[in-house]
N, C-alpha and C. Protein backbone atom coordinates (compact mmCIF):
# COMPACT_ATOMS: atom_id res chain seq x y z
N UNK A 1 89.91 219.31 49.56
CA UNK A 1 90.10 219.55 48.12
C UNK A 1 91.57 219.33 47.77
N UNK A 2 91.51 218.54 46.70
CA UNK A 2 93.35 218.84 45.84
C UNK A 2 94.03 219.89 46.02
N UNK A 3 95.25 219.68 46.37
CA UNK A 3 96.35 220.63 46.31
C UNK A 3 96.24 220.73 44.62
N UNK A 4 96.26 220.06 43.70
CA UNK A 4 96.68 219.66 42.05
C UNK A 4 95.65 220.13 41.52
N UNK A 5 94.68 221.38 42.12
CA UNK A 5 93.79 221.87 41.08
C UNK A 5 94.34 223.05 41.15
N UNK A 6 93.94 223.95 39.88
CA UNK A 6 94.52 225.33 39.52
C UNK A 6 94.36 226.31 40.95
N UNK A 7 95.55 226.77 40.97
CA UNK A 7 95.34 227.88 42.53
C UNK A 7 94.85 229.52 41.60
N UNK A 8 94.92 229.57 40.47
CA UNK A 8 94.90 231.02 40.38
C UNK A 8 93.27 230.72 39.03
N UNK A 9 93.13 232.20 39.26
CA UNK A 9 91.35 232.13 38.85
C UNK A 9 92.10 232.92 36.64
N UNK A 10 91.80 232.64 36.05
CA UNK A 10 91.76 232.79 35.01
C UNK A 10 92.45 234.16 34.36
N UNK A 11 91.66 235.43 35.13
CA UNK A 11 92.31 236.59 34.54
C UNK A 11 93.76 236.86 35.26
N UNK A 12 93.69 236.36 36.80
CA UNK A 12 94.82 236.44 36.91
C UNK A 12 96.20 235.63 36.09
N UNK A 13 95.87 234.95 35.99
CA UNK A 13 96.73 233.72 34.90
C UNK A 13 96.79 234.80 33.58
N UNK A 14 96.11 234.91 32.79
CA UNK A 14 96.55 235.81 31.62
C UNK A 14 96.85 237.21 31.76
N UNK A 15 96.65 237.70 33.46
CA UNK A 15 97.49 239.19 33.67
C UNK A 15 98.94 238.68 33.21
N UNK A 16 99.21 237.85 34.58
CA UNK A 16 100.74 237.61 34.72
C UNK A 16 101.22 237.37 33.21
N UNK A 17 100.56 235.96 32.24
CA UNK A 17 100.91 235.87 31.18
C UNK A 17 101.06 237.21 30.20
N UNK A 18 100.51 237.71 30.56
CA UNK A 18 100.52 238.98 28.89
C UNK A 18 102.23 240.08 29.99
N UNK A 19 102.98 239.25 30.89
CA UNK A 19 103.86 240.16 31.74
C UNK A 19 104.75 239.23 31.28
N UNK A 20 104.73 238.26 30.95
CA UNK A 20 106.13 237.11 30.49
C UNK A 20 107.01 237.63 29.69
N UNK A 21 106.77 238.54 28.89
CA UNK A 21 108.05 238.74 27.81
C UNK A 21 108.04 240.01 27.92
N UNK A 22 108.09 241.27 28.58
CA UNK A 22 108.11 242.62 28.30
C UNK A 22 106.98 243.25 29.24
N UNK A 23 107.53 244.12 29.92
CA UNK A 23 106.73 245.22 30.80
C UNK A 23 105.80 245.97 29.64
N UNK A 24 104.45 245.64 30.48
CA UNK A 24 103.26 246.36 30.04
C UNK A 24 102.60 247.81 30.72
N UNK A 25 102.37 248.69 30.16
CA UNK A 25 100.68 249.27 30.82
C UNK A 25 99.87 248.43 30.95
N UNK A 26 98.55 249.09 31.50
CA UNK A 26 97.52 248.68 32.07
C UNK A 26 96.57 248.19 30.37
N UNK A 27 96.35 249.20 29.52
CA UNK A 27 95.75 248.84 28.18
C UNK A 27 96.33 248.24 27.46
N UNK A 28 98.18 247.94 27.00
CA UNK A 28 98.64 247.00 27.15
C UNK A 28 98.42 245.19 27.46
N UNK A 29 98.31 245.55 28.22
CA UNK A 29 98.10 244.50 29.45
C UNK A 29 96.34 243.34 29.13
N UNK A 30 95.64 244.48 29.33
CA UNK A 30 94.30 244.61 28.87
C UNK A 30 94.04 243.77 27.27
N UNK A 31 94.80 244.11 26.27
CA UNK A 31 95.17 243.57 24.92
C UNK A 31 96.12 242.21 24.68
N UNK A 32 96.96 242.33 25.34
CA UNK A 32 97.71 241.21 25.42
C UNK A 32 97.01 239.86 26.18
N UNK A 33 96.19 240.07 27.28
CA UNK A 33 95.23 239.30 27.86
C UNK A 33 94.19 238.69 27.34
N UNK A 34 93.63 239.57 26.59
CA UNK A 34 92.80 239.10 25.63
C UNK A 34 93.12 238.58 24.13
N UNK A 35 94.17 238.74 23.81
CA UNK A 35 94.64 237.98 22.74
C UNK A 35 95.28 236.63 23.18
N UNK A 36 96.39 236.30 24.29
CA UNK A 36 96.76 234.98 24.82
C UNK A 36 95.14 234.40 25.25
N UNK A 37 94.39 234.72 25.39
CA UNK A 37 92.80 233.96 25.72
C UNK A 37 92.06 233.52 24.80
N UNK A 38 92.61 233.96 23.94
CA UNK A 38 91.61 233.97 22.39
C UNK A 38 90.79 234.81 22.45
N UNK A 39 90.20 235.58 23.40
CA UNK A 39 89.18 236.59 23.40
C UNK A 39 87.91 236.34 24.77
N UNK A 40 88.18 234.96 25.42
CA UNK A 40 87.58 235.30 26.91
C UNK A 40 88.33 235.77 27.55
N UNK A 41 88.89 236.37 27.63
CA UNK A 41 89.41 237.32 29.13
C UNK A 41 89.42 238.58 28.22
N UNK A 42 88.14 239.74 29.22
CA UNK A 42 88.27 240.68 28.80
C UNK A 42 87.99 241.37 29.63
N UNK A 43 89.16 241.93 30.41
CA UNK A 43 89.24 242.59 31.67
C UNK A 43 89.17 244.30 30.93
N UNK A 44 87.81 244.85 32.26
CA UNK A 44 87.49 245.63 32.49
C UNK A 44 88.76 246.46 33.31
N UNK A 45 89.13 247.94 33.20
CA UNK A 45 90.21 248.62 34.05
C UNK A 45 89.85 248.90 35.36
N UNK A 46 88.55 248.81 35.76
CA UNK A 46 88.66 248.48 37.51
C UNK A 46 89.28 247.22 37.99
N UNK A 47 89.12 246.09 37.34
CA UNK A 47 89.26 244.64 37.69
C UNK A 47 90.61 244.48 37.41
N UNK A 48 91.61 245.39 36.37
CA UNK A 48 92.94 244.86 35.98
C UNK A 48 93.65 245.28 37.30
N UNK A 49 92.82 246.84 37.61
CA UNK A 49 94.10 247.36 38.42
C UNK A 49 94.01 247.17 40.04
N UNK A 50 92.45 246.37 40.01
CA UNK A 50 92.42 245.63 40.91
C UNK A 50 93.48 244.67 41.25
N UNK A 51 93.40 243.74 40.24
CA UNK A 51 94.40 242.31 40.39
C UNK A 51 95.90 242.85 40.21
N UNK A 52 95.86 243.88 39.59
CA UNK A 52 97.80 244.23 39.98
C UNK A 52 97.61 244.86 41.00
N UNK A 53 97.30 245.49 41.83
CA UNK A 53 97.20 245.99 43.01
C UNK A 53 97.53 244.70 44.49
N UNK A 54 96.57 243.95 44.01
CA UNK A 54 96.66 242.64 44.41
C UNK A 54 98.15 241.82 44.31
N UNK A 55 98.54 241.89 43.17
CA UNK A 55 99.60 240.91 42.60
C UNK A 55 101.03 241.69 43.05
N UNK A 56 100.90 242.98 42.65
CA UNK A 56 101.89 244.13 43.65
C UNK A 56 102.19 243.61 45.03
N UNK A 57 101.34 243.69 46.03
CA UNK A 57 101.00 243.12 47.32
C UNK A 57 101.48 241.30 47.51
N UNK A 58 101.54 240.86 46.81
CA UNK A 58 101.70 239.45 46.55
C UNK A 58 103.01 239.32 46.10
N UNK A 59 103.72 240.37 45.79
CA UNK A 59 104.99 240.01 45.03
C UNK A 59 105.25 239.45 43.68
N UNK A 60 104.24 239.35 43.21
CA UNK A 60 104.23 238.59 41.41
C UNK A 60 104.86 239.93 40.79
N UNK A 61 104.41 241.11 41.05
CA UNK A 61 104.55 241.82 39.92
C UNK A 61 105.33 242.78 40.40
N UNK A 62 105.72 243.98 39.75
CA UNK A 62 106.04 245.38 40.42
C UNK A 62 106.21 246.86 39.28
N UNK A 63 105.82 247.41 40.20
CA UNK A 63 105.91 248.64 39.19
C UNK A 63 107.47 248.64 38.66
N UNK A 64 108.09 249.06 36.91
CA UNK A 64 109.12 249.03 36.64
C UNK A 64 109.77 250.70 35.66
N UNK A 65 108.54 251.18 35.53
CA UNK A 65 108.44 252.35 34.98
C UNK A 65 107.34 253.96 34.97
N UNK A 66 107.23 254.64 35.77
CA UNK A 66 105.98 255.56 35.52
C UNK A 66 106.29 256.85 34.61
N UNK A 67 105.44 256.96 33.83
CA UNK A 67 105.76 258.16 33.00
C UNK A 67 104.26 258.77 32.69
N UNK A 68 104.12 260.34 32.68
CA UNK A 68 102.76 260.93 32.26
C UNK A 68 102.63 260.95 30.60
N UNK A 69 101.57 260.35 29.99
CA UNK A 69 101.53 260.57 28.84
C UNK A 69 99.61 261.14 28.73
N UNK A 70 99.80 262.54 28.12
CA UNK A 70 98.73 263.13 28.08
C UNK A 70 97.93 263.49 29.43
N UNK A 71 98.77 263.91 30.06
CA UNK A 71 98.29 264.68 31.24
C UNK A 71 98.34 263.55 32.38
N UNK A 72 97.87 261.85 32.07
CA UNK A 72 97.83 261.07 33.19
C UNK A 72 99.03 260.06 33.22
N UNK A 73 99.02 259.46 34.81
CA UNK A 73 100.04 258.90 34.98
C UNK A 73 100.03 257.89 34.52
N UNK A 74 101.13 257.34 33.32
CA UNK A 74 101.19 255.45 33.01
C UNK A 74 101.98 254.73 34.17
N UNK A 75 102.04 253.32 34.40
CA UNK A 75 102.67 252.83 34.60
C UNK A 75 102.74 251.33 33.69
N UNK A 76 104.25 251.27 34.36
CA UNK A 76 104.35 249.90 33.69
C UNK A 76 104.90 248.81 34.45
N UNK A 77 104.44 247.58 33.97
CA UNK A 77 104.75 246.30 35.04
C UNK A 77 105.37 245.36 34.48
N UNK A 78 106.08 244.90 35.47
CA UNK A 78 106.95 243.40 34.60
C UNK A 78 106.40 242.14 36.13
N UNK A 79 106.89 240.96 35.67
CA UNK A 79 106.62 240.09 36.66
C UNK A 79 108.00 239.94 37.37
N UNK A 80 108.00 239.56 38.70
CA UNK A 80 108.99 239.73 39.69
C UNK A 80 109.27 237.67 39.30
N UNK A 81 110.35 237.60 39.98
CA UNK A 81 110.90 236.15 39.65
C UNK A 81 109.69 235.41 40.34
N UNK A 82 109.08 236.04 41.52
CA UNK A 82 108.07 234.97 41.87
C UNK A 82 107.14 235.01 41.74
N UNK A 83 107.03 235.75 40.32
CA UNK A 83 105.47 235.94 39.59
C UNK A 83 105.72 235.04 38.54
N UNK A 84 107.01 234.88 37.62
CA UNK A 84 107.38 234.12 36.96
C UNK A 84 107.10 232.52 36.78
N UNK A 85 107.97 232.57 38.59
CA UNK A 85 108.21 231.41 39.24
C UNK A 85 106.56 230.78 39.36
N UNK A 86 105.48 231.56 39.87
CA UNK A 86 104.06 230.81 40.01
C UNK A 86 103.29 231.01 38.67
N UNK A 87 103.17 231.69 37.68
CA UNK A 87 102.70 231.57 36.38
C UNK A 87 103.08 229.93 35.84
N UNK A 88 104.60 229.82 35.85
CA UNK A 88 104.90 228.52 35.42
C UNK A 88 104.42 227.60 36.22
N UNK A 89 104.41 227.49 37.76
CA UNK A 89 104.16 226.67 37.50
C UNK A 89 102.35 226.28 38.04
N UNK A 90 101.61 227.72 37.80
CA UNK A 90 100.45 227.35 37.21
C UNK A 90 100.23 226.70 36.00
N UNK A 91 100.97 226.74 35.05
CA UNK A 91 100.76 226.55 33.40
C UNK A 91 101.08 225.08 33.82
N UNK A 92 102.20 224.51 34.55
CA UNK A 92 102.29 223.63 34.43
C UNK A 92 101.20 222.16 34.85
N UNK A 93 100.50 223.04 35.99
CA UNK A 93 98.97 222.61 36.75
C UNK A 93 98.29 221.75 35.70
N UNK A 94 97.88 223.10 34.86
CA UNK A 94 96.65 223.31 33.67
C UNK A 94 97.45 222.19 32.91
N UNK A 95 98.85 222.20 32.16
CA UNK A 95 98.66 221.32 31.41
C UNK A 95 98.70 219.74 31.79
N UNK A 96 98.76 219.75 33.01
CA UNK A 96 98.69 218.16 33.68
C UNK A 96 97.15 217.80 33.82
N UNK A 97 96.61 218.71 34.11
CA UNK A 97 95.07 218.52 33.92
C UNK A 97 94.50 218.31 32.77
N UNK A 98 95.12 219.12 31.71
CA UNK A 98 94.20 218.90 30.08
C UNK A 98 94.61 217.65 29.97
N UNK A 99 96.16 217.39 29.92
CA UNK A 99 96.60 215.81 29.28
C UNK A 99 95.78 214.36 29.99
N UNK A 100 95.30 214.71 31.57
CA UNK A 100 94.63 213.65 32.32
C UNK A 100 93.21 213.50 31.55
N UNK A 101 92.77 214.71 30.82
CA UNK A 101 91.26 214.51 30.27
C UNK A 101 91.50 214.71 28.68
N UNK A 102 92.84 214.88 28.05
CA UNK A 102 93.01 214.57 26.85
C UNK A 102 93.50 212.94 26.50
N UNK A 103 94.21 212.41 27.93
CA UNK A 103 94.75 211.13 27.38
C UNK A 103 93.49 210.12 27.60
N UNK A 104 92.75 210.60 28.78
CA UNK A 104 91.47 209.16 28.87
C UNK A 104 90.46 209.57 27.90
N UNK A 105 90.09 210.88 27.29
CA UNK A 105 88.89 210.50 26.00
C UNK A 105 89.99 209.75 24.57
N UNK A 106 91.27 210.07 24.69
CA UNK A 106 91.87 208.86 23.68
C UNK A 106 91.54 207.66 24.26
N UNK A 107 92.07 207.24 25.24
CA UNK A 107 91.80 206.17 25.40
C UNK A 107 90.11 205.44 25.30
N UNK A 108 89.50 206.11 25.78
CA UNK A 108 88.12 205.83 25.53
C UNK A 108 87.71 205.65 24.28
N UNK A 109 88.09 206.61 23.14
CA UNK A 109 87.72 206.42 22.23
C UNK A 109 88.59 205.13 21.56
N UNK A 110 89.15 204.70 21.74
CA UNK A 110 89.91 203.41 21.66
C UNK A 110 89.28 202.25 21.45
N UNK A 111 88.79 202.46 22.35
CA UNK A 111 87.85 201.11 23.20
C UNK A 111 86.74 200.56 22.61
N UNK A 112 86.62 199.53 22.16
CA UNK A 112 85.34 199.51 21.78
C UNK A 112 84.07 199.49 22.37
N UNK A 113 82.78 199.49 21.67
CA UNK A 113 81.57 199.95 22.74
C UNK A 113 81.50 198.90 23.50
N UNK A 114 80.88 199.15 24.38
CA UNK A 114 80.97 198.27 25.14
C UNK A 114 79.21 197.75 25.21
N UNK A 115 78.39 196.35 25.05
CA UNK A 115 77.74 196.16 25.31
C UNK A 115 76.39 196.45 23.33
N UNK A 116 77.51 196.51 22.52
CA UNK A 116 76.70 197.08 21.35
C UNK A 116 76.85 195.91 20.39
N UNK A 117 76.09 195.16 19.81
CA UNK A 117 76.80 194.13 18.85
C UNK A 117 75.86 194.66 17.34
């Protein structure tokens, strides 16, 4: 298989993303994910704190703040430079891929039919 296909699965891509500009919570996080998606990614809080648990362990992310609000513990996350560092250049993956299947249906549609008189 391609090295040049996307390495990261979707929610992880819009965790890290909704971490690009400002340390989140988990519901936070949860909202911001689903708004950069348009509204498919709608991570459930077993599955978020799954994948930061994960991404913790991986070095993308790290805890940057804990504080109790209403009896339970928050935390909050920012992305580590080499969460940064692989978000980009996942994004950069994805957009080499859309432009390979945005530039050949231009071109296709270009073309005339072929075989139609």
């Amino acid at each position: 298989m391609s090295d040049r296909l996307p390495r990261m699965r979707e929610p992880t891509y819009f965790i890290l993303a909704a971490l690009q500009d400002e340390p989140r919570h988990g519901y936070a996080i949860i909202k911001q994910a689903e708004t950069l998606s348009q509204g498919r990614i709608r991570l459930a809080t077993g599955t978020l704190y799954t994948a930061l648990d994960r991404l913790v362990g991986e070095g993308h992310v790290h805890v940057v703040q804990e504080e109790v609000v209403n009896g339970r513990a928050r935390r909050y996350y920012a992305l580590t430079p080499d969460g940064r560092a692989a978000l980009q250049a996942e994004a950069r993956l994805l957009a080499e891929a859309a432009q390979a299947v945005i530039g050949r249906a231009a071109r296709m549609a270009a073309r005339p039919a072929a075989g139609l008189a």
